[in-house]
Each structure stands twice: as structure tokens, then as C-alpha cells.
N, C-alpha and C. Protein backbone atom coordinates (compact mmCIF):
# COMPACT_ATOMS: atom_id res chain seq x y z
N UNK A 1 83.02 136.16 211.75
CA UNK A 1 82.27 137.38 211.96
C UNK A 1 80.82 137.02 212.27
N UNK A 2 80.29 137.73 213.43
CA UNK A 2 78.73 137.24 213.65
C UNK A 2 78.25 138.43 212.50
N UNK A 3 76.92 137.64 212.73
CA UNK A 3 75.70 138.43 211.71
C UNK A 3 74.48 138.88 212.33
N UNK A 4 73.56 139.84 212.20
CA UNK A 4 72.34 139.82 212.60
C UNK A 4 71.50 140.35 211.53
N UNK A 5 70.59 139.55 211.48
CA UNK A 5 69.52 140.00 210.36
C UNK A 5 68.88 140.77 210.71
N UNK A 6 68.07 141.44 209.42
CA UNK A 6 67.73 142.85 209.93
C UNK A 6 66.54 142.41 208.52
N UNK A 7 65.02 142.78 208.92
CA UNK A 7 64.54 143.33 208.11
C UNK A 7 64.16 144.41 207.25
N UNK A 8 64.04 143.95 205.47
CA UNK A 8 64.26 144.93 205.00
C UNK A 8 62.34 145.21 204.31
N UNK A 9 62.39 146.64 203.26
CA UNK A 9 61.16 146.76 202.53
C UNK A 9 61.61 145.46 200.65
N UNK A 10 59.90 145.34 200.85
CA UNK A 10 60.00 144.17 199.92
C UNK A 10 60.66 144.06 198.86
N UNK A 11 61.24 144.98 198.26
CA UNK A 11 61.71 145.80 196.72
C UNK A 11 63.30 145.39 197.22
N UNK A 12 63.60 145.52 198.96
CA UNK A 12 65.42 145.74 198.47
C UNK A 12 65.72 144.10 199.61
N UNK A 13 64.91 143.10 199.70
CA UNK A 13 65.06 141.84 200.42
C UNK A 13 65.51 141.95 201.65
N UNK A 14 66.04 141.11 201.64
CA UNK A 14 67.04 140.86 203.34
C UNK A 14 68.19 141.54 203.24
N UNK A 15 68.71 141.58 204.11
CA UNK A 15 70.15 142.21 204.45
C UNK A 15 70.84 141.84 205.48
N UNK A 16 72.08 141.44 205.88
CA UNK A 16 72.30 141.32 207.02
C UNK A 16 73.35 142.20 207.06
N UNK A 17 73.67 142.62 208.58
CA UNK A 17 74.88 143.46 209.00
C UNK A 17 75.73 142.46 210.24
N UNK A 18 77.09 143.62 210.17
CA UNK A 18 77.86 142.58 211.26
C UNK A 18 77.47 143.15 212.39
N UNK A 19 77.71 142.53 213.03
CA UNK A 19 77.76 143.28 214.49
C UNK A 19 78.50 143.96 215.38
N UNK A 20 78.35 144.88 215.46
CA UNK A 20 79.83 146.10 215.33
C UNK A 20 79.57 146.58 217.28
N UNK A 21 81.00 146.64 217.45
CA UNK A 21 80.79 147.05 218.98
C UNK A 21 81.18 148.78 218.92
N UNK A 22 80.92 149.53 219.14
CA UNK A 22 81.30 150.96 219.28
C UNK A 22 82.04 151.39 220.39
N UNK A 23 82.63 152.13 220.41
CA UNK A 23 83.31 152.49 221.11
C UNK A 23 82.57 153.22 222.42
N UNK A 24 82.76 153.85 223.65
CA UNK A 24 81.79 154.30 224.23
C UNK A 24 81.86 155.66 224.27
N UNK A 25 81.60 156.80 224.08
CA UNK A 25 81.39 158.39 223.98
C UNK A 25 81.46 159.01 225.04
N UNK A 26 82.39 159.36 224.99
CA UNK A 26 82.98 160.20 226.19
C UNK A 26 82.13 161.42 226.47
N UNK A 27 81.55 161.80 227.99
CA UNK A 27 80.82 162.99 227.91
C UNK A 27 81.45 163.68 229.11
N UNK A 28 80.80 164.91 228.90
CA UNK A 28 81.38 165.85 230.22
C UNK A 28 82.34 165.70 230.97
N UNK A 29 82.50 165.09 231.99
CA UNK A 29 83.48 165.16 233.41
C UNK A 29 84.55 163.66 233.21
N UNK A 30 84.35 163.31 231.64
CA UNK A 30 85.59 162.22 231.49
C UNK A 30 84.75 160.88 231.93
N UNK A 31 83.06 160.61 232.27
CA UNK A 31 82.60 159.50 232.17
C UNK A 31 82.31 159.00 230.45
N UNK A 32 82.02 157.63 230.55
CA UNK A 32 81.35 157.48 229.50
C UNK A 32 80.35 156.89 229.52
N UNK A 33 79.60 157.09 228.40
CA UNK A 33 77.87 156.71 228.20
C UNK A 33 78.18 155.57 226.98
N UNK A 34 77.38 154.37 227.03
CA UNK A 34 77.44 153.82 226.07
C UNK A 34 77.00 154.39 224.86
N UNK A 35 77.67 153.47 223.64
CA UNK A 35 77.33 153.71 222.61
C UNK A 35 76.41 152.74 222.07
N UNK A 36 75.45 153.25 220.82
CA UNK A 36 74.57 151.70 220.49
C UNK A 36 75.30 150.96 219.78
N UNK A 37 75.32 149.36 219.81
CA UNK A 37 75.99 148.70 219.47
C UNK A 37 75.79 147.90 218.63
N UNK A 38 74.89 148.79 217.60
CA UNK A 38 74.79 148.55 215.83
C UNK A 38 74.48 149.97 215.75
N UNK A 39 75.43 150.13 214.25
CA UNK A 39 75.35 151.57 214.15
C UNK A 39 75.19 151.11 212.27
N UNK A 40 74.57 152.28 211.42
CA UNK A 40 74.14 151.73 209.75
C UNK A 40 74.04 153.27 209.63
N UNK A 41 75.19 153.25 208.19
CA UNK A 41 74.62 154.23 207.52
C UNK A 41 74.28 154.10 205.98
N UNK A 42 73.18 154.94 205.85
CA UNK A 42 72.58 154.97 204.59
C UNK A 42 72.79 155.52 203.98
N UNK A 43 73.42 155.29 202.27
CA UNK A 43 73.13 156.32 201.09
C UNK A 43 72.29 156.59 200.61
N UNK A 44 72.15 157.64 200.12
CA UNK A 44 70.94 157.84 198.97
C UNK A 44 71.38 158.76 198.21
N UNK A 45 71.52 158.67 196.73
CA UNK A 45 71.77 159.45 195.73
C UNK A 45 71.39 159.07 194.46
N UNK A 46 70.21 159.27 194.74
CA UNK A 46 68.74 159.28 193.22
C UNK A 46 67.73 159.76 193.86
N UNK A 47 67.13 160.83 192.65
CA UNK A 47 65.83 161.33 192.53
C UNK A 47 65.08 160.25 192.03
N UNK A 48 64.45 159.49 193.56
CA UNK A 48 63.61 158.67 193.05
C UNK A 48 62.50 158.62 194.54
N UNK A 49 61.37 159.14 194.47
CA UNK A 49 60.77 159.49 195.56
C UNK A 49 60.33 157.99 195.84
N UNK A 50 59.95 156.91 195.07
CA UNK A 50 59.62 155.72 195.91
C UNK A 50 60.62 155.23 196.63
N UNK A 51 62.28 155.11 196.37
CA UNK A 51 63.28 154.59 196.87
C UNK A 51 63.37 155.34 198.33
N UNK A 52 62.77 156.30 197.81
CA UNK A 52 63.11 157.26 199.31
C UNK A 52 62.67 156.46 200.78
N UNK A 53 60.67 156.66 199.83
CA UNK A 53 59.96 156.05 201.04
C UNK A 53 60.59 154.99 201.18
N UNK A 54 60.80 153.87 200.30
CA UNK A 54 61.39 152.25 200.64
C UNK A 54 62.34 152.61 201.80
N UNK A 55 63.45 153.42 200.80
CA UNK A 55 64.05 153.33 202.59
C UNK A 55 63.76 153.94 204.21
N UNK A 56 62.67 154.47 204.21
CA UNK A 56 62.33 155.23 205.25
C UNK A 56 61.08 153.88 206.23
N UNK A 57 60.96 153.06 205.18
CA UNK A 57 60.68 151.95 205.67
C UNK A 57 61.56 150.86 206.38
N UNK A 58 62.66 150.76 205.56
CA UNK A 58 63.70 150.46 206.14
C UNK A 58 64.20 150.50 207.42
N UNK A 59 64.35 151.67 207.14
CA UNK A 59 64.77 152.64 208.55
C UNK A 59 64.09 152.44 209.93
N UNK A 60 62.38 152.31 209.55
CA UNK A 60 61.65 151.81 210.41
C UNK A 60 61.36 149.89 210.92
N UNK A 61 61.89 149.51 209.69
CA UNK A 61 62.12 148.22 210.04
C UNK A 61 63.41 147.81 210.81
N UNK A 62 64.55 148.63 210.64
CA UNK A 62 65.87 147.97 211.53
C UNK A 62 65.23 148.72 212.63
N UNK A 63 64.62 149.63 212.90
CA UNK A 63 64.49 150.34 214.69
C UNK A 63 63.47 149.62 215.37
N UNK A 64 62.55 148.82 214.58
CA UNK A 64 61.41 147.81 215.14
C UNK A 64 62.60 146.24 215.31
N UNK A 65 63.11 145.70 214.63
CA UNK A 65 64.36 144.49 214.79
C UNK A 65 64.80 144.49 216.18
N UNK A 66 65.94 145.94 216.21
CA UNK A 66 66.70 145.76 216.49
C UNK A 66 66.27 146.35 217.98
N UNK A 67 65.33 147.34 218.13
CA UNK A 67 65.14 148.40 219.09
C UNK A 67 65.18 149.97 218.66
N UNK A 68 65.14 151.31 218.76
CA UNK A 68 65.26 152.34 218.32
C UNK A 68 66.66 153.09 219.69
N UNK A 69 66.57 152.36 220.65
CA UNK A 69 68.03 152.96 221.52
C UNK A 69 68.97 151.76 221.26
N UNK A 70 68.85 150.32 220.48
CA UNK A 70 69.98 149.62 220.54
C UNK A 70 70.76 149.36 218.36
N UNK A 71 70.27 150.96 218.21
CA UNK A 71 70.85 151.22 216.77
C UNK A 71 70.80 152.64 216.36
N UNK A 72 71.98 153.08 216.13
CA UNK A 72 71.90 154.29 215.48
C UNK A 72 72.04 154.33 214.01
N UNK A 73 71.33 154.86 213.37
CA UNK A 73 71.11 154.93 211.98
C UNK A 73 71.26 156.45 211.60
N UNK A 74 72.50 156.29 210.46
CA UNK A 74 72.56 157.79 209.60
C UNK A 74 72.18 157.88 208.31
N UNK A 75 71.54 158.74 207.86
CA UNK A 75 71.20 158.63 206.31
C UNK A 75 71.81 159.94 205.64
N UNK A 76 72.97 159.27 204.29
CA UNK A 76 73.68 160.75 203.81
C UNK A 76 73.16 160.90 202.55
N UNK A 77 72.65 161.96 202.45
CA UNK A 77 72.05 162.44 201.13
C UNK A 77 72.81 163.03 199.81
N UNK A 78 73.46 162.80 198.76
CA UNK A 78 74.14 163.13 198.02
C UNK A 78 73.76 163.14 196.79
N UNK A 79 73.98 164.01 196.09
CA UNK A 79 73.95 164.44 194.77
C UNK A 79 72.20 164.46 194.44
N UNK A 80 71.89 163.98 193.40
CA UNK A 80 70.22 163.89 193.27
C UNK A 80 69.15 163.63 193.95
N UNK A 81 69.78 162.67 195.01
CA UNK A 81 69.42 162.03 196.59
C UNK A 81 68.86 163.18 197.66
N UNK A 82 69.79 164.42 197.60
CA UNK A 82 69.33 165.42 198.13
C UNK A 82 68.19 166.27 198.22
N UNK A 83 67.38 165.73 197.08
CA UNK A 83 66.10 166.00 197.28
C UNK A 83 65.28 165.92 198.27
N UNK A 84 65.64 164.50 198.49
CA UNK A 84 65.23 163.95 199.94
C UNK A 84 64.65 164.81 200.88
N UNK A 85 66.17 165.68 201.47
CA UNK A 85 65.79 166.21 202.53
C UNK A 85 65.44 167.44 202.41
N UNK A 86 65.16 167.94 201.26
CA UNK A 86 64.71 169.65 201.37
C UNK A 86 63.40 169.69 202.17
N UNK A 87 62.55 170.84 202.10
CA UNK A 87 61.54 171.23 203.31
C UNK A 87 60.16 170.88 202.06
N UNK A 88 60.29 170.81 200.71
CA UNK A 88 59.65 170.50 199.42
C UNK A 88 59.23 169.19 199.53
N UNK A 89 59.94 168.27 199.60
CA UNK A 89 60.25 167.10 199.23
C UNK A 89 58.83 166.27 199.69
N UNK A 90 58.66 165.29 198.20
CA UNK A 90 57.29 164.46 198.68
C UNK A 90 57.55 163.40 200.30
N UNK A 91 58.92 163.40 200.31
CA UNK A 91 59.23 162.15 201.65
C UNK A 91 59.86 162.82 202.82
N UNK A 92 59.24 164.06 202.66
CA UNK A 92 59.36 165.31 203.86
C UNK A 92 58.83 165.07 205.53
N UNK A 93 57.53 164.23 205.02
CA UNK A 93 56.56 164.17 206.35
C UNK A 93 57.53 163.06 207.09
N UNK A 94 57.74 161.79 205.87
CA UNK A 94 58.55 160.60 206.57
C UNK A 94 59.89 160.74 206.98
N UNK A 95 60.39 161.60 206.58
CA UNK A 95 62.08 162.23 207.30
C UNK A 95 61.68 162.92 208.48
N UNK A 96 61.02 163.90 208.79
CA UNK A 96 60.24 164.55 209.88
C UNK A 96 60.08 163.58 210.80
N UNK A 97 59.29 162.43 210.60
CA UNK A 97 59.30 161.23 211.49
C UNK A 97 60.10 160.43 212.23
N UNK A 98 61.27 159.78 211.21
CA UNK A 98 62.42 159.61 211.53
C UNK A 98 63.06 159.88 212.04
N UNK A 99 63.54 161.57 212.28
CA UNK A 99 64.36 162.57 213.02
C UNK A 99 63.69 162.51 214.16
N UNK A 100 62.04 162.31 214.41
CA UNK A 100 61.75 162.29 215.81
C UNK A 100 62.07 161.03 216.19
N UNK A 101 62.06 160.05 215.91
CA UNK A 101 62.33 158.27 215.98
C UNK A 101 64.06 158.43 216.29
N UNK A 102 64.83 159.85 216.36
CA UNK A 102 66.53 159.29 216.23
C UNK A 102 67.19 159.17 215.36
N UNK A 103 66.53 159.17 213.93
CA UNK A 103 67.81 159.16 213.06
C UNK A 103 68.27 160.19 212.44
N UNK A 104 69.22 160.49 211.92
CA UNK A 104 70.01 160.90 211.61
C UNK A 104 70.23 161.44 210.47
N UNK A 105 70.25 162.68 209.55
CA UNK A 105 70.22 162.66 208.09
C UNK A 105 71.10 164.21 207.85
N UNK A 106 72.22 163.36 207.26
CA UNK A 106 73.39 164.57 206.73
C UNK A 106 72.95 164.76 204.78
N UNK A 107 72.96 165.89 204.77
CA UNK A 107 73.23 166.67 203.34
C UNK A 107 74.18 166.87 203.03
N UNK A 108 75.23 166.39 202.00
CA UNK A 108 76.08 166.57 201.10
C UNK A 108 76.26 168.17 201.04
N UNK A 109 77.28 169.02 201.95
CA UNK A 109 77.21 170.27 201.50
C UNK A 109 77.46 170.81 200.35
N UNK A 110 78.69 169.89 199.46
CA UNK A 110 79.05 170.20 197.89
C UNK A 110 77.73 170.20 197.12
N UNK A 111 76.85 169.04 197.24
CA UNK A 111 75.96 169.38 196.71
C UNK A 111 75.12 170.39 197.14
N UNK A 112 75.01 170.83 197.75
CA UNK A 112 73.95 172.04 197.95
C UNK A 112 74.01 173.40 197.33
N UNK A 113 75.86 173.25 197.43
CA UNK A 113 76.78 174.36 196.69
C UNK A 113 76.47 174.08 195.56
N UNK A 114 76.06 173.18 194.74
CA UNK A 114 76.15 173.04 193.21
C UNK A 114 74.69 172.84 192.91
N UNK A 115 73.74 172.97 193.70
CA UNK A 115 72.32 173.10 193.36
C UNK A 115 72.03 174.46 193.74
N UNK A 116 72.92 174.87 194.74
CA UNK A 116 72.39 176.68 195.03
C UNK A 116 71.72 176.62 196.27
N UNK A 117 71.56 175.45 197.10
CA UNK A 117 70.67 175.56 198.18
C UNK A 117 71.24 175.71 199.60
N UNK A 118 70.20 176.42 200.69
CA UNK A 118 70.61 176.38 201.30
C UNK A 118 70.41 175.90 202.85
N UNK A 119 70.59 176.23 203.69
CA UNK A 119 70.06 175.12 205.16
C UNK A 119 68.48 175.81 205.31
N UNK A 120 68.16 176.91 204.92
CA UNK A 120 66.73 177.10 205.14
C UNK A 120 66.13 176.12 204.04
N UNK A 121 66.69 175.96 203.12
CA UNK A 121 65.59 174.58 201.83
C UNK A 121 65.95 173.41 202.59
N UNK A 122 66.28 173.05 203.66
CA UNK A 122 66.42 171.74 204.29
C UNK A 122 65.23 171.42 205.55
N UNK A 123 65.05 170.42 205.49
CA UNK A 123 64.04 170.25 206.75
C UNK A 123 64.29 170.39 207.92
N UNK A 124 63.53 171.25 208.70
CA UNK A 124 64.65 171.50 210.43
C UNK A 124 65.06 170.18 210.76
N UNK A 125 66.27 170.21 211.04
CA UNK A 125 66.74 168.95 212.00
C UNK A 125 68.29 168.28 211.07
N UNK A 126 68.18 168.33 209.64
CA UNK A 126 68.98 168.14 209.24
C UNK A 126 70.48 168.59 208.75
N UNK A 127 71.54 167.76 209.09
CA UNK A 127 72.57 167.97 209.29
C UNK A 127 73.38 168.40 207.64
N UNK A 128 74.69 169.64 208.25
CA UNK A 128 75.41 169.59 206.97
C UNK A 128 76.59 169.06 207.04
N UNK A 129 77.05 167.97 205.74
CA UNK A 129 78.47 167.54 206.32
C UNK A 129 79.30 168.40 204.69
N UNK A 130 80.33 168.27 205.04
CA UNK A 130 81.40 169.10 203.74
C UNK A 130 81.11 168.55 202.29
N UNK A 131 81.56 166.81 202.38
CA UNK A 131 81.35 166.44 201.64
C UNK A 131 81.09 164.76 201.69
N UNK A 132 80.07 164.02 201.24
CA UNK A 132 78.95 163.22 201.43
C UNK A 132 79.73 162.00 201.62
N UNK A 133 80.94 161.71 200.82
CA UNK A 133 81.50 160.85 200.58
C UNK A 133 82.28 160.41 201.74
N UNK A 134 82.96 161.54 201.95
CA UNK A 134 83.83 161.66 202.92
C UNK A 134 82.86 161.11 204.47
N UNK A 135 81.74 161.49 204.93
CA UNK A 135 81.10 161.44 205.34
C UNK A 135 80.97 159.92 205.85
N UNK A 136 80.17 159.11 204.62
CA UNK A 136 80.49 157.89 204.49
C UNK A 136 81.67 157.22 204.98
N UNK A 137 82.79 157.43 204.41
CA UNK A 137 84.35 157.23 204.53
C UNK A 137 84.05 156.58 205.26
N UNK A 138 84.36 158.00 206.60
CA UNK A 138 84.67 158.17 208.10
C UNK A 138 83.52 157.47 209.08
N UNK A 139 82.55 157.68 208.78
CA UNK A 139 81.08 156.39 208.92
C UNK A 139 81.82 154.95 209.54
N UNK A 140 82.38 154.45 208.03
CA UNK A 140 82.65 153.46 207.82
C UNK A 140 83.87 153.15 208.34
N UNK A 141 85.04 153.67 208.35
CA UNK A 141 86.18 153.62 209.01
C UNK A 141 85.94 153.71 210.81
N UNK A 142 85.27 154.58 210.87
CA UNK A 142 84.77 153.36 212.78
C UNK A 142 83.76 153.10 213.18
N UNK A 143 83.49 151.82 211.94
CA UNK A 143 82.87 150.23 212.40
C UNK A 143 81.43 150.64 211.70
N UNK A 144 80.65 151.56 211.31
CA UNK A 144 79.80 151.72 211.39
C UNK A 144 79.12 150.57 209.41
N UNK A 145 78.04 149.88 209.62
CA UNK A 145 77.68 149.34 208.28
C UNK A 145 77.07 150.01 207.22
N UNK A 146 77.49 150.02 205.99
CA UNK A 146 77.05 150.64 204.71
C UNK A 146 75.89 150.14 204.48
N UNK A 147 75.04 150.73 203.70
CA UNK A 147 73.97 150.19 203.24
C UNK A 147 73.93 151.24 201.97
N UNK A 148 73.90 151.10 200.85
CA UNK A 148 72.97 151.40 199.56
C UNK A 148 71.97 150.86 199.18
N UNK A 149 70.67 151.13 199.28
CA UNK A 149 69.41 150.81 198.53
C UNK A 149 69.71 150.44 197.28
């Protein structure tokens, strides 16, 4: 299996991922458009506003590595993690950023159901998936790399 290193923020070291080929995404009239060919998704599930930023550093360190069109990056927010992305949130400005930079950030809908919240307490741009895990799963089941902080 090849590897490519990827820098990380100082708190969570190095990391490496494999190098995953994607499939290519079929659009409109039956052409296809490539896909990027490193794809990472991120968990997060802790109320912990420095971990947040760490990873939003992160985030900005694999798109400086690797390129910001030759990686797609998802970040799924679950359970306490969901803080994250509300419109409140101290790491509001740096998700705002991100989403303009391309990435990607799904909310755990179970959790939202079990905190009471709803897509207006979320920051424009962010996505709802059913359930967070599942999310992940399916992430991960085509090709895409895990990452937990």
C-alpha cells in the first residue's frame, strides 16, 4: 500500500493516509469529471473548542500538502462535537472559512434531534446527514480515510 504524508497541528503529530483512487462522478449527459484523488474524513465528537480549532488547522494543513482541488475533506460532527457547527460556536468564523476553502461539514441529524436543534442553529453551508455514524460507515466503505483527532 503506498502512503502520503500529510501534515498535521502540533498536539495530534504526523499522520499518514493511503492513497485512495476515487472513482470518477458521473455528471449530466453520462460524462465524467474527475474525482480528487485523496479524499479524508473527519470526526469530531467532543465539546472541546481547542480540538476544534486543532483540527481546522489540520484541515488547512492537508489542503496546503496536498493542494485544496487534489483533496476532498469531510468533517462529521456527532454527539458533543456538534457544537462545532452551530451559528454560536467559538470555531464558527474557522468553519465559515473552511466551507469557503471546500470542505465539507455534515451534522449528525440524531443528534440534533436529541439536543432540540435545528438547521437554522447551524452555520449556513452545513450539511444534515441521518445518522453520523452511518455517515462515516459509507465515507469509509468507498475508499475514503478516517481520521479521529
Amino acid at each position: 500500500m503506498k502512503f502520503i504524508p500529510i501534515a498535521a497541528a502540533a498536539l495530534l503529530g504526523c499522520a499518514t493516509l493511503p492513497a485512495t483512487s476515487a472513482e470518477p462522478a458521473k455528471v449530466g449527459s453520462g460524462k465524467t469529471a474527475p474525482a480528487a484523488k485523496n479524499r479524508i474524513v473527519i470526526q469530531v465528537n467532543e465539546e472541546n473548542v481547542k480540538k476544534w480549532n486543532e483540527v481546522l488547522v489540520n484541515i488547512r494543513n492537508i489542503q496546503a500538502e496536498l493542494g485544496p482541488k487534489n483533496v476532498a475533506i469531510a468533517l462529521v460532527a456527532i454527539g458533543p462535537g456538534l457544537g462545532m457547527l452551530t451559528a454560536e460556536s467559538l470555531a464558527a468564523n474557522g468553519v465559515q472559512d473552511a466551507l469557503a476553502a471546500g470542505v465539507e461539514f455534515v451534522a449528525c441529524g440524531n443528534t440534533m434531534k436529541a439536543q432540540k436543534l435545528a438547521r437554522e442553529d447551524l452555520i449556513d453551508g452545513v450539511k444534515i446527514s441521518v445518522a453520523g455514524y452511518v455517515e462515516l460507515m459509507k465515507r469509509q466503505q468507498a475508499g475514503w480515510a478516517y481520521l479521529r483527532p
